[in-house]
Protein backbone atom coordinates (compact mmCIF):
# COMPACT_ATOMS: atom_id res chain seq x y z
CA UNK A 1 95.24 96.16 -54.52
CA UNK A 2 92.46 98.14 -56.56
CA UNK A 3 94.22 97.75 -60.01
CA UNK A 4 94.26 93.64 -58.60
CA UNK A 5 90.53 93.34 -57.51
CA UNK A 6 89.65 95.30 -60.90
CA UNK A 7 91.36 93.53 -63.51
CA UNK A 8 90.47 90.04 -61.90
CA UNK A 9 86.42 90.95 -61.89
CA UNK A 10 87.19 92.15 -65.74
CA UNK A 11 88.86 89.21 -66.68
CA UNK A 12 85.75 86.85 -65.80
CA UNK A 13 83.15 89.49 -67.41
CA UNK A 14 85.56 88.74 -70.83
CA UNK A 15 85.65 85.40 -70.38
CA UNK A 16 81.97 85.08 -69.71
CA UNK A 17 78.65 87.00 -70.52
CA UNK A 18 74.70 86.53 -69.62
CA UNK A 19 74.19 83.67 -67.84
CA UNK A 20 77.69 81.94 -67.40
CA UNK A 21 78.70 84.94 -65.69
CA UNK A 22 75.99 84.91 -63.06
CA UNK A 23 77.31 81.01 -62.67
CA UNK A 24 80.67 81.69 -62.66
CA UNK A 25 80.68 84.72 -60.70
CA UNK A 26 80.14 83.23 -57.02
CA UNK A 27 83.30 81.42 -58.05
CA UNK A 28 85.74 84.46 -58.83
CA UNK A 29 84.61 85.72 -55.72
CA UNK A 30 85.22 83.23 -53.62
CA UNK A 31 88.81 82.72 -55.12
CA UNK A 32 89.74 86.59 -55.71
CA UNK A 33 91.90 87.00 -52.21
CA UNK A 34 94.17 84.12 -52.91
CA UNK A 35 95.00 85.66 -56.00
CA UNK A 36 95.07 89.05 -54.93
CA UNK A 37 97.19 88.78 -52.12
CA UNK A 38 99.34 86.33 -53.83
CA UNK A 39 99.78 89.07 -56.79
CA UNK A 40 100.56 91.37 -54.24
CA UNK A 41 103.12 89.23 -52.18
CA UNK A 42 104.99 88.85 -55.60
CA UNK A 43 105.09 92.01 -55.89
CA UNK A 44 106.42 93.29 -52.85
CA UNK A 45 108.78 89.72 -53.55
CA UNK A 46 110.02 91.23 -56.68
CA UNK A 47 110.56 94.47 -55.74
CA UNK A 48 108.73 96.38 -57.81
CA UNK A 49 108.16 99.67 -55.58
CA UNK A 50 111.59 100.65 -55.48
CA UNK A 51 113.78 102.68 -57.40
CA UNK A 52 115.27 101.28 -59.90
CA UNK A 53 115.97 101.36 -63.84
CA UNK A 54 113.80 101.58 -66.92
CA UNK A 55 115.31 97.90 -67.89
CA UNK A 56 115.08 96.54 -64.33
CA UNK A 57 111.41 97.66 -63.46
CA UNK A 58 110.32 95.76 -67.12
CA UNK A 59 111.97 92.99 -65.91
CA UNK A 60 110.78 93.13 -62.07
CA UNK A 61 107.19 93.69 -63.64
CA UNK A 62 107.29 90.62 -65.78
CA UNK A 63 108.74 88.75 -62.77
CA UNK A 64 105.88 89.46 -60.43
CA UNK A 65 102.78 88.91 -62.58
CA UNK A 66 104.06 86.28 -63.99
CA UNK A 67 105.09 84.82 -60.85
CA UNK A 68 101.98 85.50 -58.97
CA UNK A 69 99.72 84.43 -61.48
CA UNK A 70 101.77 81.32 -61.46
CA UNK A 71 101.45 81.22 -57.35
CA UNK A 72 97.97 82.29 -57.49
CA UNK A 73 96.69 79.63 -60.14
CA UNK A 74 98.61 76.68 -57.88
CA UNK A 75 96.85 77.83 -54.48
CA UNK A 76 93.63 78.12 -56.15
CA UNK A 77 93.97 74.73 -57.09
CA UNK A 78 95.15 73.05 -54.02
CA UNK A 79 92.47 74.94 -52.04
CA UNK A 80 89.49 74.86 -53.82
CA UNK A 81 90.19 72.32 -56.94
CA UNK A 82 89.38 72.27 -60.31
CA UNK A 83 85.52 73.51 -59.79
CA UNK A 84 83.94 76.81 -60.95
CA UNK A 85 88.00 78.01 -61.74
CA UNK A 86 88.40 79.31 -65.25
CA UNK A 87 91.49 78.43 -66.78
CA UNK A 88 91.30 81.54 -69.64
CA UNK A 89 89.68 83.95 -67.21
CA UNK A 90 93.19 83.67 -65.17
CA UNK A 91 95.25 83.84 -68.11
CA UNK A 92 93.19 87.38 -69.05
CA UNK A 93 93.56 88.47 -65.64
CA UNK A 94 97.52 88.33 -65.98
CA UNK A 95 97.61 90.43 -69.33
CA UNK A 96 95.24 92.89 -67.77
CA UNK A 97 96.96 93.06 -64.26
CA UNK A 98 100.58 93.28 -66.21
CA UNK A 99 99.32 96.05 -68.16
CA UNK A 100 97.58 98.13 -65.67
CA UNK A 101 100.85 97.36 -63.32
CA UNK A 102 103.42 98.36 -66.41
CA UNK A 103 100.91 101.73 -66.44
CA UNK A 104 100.76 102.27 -63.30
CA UNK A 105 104.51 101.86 -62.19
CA UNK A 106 104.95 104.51 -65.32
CA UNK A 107 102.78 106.44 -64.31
CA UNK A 108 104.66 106.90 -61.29
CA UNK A 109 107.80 107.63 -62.89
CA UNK A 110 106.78 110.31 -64.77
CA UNK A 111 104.63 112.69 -61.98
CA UNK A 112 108.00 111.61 -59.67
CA UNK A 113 109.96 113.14 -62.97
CA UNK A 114 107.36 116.19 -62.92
CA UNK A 115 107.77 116.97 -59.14
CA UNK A 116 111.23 116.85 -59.40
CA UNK A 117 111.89 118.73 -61.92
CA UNK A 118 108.95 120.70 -63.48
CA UNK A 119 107.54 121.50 -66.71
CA UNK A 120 109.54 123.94 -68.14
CA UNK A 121 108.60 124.63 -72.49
CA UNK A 122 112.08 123.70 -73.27
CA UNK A 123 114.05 120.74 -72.23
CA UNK A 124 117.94 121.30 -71.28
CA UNK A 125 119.23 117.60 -71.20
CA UNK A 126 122.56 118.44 -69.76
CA UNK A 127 121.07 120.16 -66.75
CA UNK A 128 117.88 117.72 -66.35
CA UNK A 129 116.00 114.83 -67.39
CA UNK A 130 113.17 115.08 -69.75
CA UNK A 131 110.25 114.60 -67.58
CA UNK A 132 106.39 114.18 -69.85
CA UNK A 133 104.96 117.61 -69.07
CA UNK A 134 108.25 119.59 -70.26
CA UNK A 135 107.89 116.78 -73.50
CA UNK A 136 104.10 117.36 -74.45
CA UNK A 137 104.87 121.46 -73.96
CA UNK A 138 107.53 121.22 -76.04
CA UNK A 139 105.82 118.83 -78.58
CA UNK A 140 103.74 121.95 -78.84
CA UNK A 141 106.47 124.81 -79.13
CA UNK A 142 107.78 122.83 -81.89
CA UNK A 143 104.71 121.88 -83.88
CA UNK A 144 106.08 123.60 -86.78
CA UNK A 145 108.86 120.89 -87.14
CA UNK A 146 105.99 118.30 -86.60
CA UNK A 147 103.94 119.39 -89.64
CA UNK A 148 106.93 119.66 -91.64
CA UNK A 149 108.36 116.14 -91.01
CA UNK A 150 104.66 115.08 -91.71
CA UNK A 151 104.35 116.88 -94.79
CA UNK A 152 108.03 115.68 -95.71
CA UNK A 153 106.54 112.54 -95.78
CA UNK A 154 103.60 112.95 -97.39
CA UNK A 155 105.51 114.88 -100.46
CA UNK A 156 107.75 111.60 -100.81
CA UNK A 157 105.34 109.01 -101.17
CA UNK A 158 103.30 111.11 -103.86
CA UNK A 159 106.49 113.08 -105.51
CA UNK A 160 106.79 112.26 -109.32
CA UNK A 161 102.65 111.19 -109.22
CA UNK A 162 100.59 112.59 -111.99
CA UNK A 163 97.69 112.80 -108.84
CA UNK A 164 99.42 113.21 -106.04
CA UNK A 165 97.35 113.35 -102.64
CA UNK A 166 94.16 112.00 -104.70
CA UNK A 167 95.72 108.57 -104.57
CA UNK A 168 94.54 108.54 -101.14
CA UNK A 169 91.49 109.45 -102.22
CA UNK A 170 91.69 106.68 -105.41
CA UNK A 171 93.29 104.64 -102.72
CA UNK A 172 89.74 103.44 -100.86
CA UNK A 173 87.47 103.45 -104.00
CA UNK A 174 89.80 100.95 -105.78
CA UNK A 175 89.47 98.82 -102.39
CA UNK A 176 85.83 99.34 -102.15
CA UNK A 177 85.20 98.05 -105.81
CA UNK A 178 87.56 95.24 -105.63
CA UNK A 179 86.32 93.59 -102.23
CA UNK A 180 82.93 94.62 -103.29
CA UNK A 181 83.30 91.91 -106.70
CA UNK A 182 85.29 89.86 -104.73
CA UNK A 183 83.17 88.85 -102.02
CA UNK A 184 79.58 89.34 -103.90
CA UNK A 185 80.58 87.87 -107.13
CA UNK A 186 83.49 85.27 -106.44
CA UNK A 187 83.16 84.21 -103.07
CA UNK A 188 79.62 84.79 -102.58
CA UNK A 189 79.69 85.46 -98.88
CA UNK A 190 76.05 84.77 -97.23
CA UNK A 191 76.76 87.78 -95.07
CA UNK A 192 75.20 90.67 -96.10
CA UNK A 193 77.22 93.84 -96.35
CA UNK A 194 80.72 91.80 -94.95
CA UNK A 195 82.58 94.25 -97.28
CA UNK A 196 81.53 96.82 -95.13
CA UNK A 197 82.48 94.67 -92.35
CA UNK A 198 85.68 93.77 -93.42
CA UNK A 199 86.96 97.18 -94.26
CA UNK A 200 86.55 98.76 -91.16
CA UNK A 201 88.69 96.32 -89.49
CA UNK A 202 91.23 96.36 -92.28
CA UNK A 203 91.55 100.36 -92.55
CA UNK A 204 92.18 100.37 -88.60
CA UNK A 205 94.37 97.79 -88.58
CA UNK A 206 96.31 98.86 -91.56
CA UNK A 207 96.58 102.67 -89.90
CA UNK A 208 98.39 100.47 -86.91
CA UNK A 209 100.15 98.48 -88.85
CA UNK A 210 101.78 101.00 -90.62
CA UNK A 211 102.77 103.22 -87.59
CA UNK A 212 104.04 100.62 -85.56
CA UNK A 213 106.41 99.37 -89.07
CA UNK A 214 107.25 102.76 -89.83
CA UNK A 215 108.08 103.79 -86.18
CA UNK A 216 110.78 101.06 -85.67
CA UNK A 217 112.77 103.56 -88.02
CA UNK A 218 111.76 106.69 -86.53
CA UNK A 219 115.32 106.88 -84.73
CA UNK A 220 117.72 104.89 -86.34
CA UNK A 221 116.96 106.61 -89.62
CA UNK A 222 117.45 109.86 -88.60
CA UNK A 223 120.35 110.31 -87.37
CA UNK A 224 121.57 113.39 -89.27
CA UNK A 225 118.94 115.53 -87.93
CA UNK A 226 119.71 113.90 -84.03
CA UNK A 227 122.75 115.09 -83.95
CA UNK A 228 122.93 118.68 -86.04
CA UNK A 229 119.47 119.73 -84.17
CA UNK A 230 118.10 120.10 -80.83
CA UNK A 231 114.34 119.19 -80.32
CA UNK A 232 112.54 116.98 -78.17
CA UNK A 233 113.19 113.10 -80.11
CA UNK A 234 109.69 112.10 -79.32
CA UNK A 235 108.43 114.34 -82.19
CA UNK A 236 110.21 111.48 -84.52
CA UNK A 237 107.77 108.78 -83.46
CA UNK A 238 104.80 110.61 -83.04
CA UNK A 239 105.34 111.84 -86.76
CA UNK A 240 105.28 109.07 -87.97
CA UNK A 241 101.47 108.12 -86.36
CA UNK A 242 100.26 111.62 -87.88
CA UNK A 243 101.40 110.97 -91.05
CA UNK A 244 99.95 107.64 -91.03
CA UNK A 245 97.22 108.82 -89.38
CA UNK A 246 96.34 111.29 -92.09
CA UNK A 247 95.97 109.04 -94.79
CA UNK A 248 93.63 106.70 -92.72
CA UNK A 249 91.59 110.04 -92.31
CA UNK A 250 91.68 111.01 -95.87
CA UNK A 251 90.35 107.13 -96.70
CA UNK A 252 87.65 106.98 -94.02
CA UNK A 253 86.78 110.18 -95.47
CA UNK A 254 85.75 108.59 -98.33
CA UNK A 255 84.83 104.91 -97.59
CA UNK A 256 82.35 105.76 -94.95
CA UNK A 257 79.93 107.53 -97.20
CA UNK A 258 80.28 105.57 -99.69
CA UNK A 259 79.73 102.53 -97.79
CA UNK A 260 76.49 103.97 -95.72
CA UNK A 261 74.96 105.11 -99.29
CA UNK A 262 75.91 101.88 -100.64
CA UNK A 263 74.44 99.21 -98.62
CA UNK A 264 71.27 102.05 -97.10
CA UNK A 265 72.22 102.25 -93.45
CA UNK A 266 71.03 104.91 -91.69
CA UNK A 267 73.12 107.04 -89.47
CA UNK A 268 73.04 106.59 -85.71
CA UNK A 269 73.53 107.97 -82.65
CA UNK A 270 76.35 105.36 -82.08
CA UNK A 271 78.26 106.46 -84.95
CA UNK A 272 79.28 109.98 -82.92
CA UNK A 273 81.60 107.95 -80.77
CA UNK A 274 84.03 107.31 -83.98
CA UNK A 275 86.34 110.20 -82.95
CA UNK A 276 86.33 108.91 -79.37
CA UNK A 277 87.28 105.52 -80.27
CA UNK A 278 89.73 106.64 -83.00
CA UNK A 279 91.58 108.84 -80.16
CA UNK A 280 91.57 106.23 -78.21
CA UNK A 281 93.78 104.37 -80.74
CA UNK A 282 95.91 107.05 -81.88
CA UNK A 283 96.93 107.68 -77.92
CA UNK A 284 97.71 103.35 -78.04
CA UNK A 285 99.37 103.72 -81.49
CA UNK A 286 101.51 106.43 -80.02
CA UNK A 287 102.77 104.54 -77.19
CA UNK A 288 103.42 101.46 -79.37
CA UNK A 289 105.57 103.61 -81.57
CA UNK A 290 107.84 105.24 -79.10
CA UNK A 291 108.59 101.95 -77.46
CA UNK A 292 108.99 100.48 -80.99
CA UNK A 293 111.21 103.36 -82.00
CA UNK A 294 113.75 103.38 -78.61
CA UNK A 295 113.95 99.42 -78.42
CA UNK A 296 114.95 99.63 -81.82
CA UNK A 297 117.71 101.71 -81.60
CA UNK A 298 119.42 99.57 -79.07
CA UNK A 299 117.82 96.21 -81.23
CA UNK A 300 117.96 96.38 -84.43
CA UNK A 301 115.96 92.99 -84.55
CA UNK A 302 112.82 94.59 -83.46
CA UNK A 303 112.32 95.71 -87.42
CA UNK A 304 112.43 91.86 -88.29
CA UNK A 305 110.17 90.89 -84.76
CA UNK A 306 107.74 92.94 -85.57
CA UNK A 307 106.89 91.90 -88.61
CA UNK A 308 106.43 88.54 -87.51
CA UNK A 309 104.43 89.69 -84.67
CA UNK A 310 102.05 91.82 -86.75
CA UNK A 311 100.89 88.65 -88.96
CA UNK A 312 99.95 86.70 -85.98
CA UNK A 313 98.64 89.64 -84.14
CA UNK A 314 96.31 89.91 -87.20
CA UNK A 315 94.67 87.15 -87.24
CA UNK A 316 94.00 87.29 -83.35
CA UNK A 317 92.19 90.64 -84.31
CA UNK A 318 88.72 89.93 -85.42
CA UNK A 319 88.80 91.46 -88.78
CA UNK A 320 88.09 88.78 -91.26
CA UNK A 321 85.47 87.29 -88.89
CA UNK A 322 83.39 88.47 -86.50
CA UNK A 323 83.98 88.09 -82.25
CA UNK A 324 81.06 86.60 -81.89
CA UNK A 325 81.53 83.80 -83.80
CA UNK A 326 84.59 83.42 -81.48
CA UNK A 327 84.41 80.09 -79.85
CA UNK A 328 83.50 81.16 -76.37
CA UNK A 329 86.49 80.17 -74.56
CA UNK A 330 88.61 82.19 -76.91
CA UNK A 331 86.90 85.01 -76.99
CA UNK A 332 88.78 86.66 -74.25
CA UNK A 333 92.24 85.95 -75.64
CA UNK A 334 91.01 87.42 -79.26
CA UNK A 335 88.97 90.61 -77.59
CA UNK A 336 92.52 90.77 -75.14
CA UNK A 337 94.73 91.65 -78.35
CA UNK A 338 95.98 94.94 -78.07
CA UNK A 339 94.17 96.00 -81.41
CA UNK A 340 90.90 94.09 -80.74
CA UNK A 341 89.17 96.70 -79.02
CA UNK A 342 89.45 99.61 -81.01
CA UNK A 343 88.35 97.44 -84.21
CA UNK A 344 85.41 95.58 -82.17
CA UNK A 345 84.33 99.19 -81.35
CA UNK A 346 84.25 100.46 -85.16
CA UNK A 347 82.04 97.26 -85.94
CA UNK A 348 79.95 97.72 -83.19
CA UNK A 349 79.45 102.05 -83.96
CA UNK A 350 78.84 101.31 -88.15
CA UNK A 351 78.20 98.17 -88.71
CA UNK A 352 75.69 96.87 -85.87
CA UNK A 353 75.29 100.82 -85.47
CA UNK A 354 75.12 99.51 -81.29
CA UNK A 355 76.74 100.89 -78.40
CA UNK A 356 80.09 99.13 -77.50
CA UNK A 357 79.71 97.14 -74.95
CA UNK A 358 81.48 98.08 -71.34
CA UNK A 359 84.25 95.43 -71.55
CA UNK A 360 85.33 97.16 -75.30
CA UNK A 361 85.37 100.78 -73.41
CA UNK A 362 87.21 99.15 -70.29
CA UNK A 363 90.03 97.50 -72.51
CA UNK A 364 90.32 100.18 -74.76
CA UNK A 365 90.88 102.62 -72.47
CA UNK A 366 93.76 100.03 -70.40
CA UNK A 367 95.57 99.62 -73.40
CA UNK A 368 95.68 103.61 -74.33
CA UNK A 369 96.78 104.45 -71.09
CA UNK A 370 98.64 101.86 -70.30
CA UNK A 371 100.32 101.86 -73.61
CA UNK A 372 101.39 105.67 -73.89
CA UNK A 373 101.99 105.62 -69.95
CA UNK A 374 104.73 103.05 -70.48
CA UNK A 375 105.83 104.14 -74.16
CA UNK A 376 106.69 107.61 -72.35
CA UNK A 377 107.88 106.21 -69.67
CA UNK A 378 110.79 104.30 -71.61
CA UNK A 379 111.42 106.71 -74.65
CA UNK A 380 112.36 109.64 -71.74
CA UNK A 381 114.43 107.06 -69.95
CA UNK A 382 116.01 106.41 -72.36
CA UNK A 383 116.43 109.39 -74.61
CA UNK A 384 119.56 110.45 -73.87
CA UNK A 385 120.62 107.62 -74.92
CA UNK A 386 119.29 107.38 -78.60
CA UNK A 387 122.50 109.36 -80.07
CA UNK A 388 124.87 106.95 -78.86
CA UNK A 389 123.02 104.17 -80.76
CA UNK A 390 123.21 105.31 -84.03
């Protein structure tokens, strides 16, 4: 009932800001029982706090918000009418409440997998199931295999270069230069220092982009190594986001000096909440990529989804144009993309050098959680699995 209350209240402070939200307030509390209890009831309807199955529970999850958003939205109407009820504050409040219940309901799963059977360093899958603690200890045991498949990487996308890693260095100073003439010289935008701007959108986006592509082969394209080694098949994913992880290091490296000397701005105090932010998305990235990288290896169409996905997703991301210029009724639905925050906050910590704003550190945080709660969740549930797939 908490997670309920919560993500209703945080849907209207999306939606609205200042002023509306004092108006509008009254409003979602007077209506916030019906839908809470009516989330609740569907619920309980749905059966959603019993055992059952990793596929079941997604499907019993998507049943009851869905439903009870549905249910809620028609008895808010036929009570109270069409006054003071936000049609896009409701439609937030379902996203949030399905991701904080798809978190939570993981959440679950996993401590009930811990108490059950413990954390022990290594993981013995015909004797037990692989529960998160024995996963992220053995993550660590085998970090050497981690740097190497990282490093593997690395060595093939630079083997036969005259330069080698300095293209990732080259890499950010071409981009710099080019959308530098671009926009000054060509397109003459009016706003100044939108290269800036539009960089540290696209270098986020692209680190996401490219571990949530190059995760949907994490498991089908390794088979060899599945089945002549033992070793805990998370470490496949989460490769992956290092290794793309390390190259959006390596560029912001070099594109954040350059950009602060560039166009004068002044470090702030802001600015030391970078590493917070960018954990923040690396923890998100990481859940994408393990349910990216199981769901692929029982659908192979995922690889061909998700690319279709990540071109709409980006321009719901405010990247090429700033949030507040948003239309105010779609703000919540562009801040709401699972990507939004974690860019917003960049713009907000260099850019505006400001503090982000609570409803960026709320979201943020959601998604993370949420995301890696329910990415572990399913990849352990279904590990066991993987080698029959391939």
């Amino acid at each position: 009932m908490t997670i309920a209350i919560a993500c209703y209240l945080l849907a209207y402070r999306i939606r609205f800001s200042g002023e509306a939200l004092q108006v509008f307030l009254p409003y979602a509390v007077r209506t916030m029982p019906i839908v809470v209890i009516a989330q609740m009831a569907m619920l309980f309807v749905c059966g959603v706090y019993a055992a059952m199955t990793t596929w079941s529970a997604v499907q019993r999850i998507l049943g009851a918000t869905i439903g009870g958003s549905l249910a809620a939205s028609a008895l808010v109407w036929w009570i109270h009418g069409d006054t003071g009820v936000s049609r896009a504050a409701l439609s937030a409040d379902w996203l949030l409440f399905t991701c904080a219940i798809a978190g939570w309901r993981a959440g679950q799963a996993l401590w009930q997998q811990r108490q059950a059977d413990g954390a022990p360093l290594m993981i013995d899958r015909a004797a037990e199931r692989p529960t998160l603690g024995g996963t992220i200890a053995s993550l660590v045991q085998h970090r050497e295999l981690v740097r190497n498949l990282v490093m593997k990487d690395l060595k093939l996308k630079y083997r036969g270069s005259v330069l080698g890693f300095m293209w990732s260095l080259v890499n950010p100073i071409v981009m710099i230069t080019v959308y530098s003439i671009a926009f000054t010289y060509v397109i003459h935008t009016p706003v100044e220092g939108f290269v800036f701007f539009l960089l540290l959108g696209l270098l986020g986006w692209n680190f996401f982009s490219a571990a949530a592509t190059m995760s949907t082969g994490a498991i089908i394209d390794s088979g060899n190594l599945m089945k002549s080694v033992a070793f805990p098949r998370a470490i496949l994913p989460i490769a992956t986001v290092i290794f793309t992880l390390t190259q959006y290091v390596l560029t912001v490296v070099v594109f954040v000096p350059v950009m602060l000397l560039l166009y004068r701005v002044a470090p702030s105090p802001p600015m030391l909440l970078y590493p917070v932010f960018l954990g923040l998305q690396v923890l998100f990235t990481i859940g994408v990529a393990l349910i990216l990288a199981a769901g692929t290896a029982f659908f192979r169409d995922i690889r061909h989804l998700l690319e279709i996905a990540l071109s709409a997703l980006f321009w719901l991301t405010p990247i090429v144009y700033p949030l507040s210029q948003v239309h105010e009724k779609l703000r919540p639905i562009i801040l709401l993309s699972p990507v939004s925050p974690f860019i917003v906050a960049y713009q907000q910590i260099f850019f505006y050098r400001q503090w982000p704003p609570l409803t960026v550190w709320v979201v943020g945080l959601a998604y993370s959680l949420g995301f890696f709660l329910l990415g572990s969740w399913l990849f352990l549930s279904l590990e066991d699995q993987l080698a029959e797939q391939l």
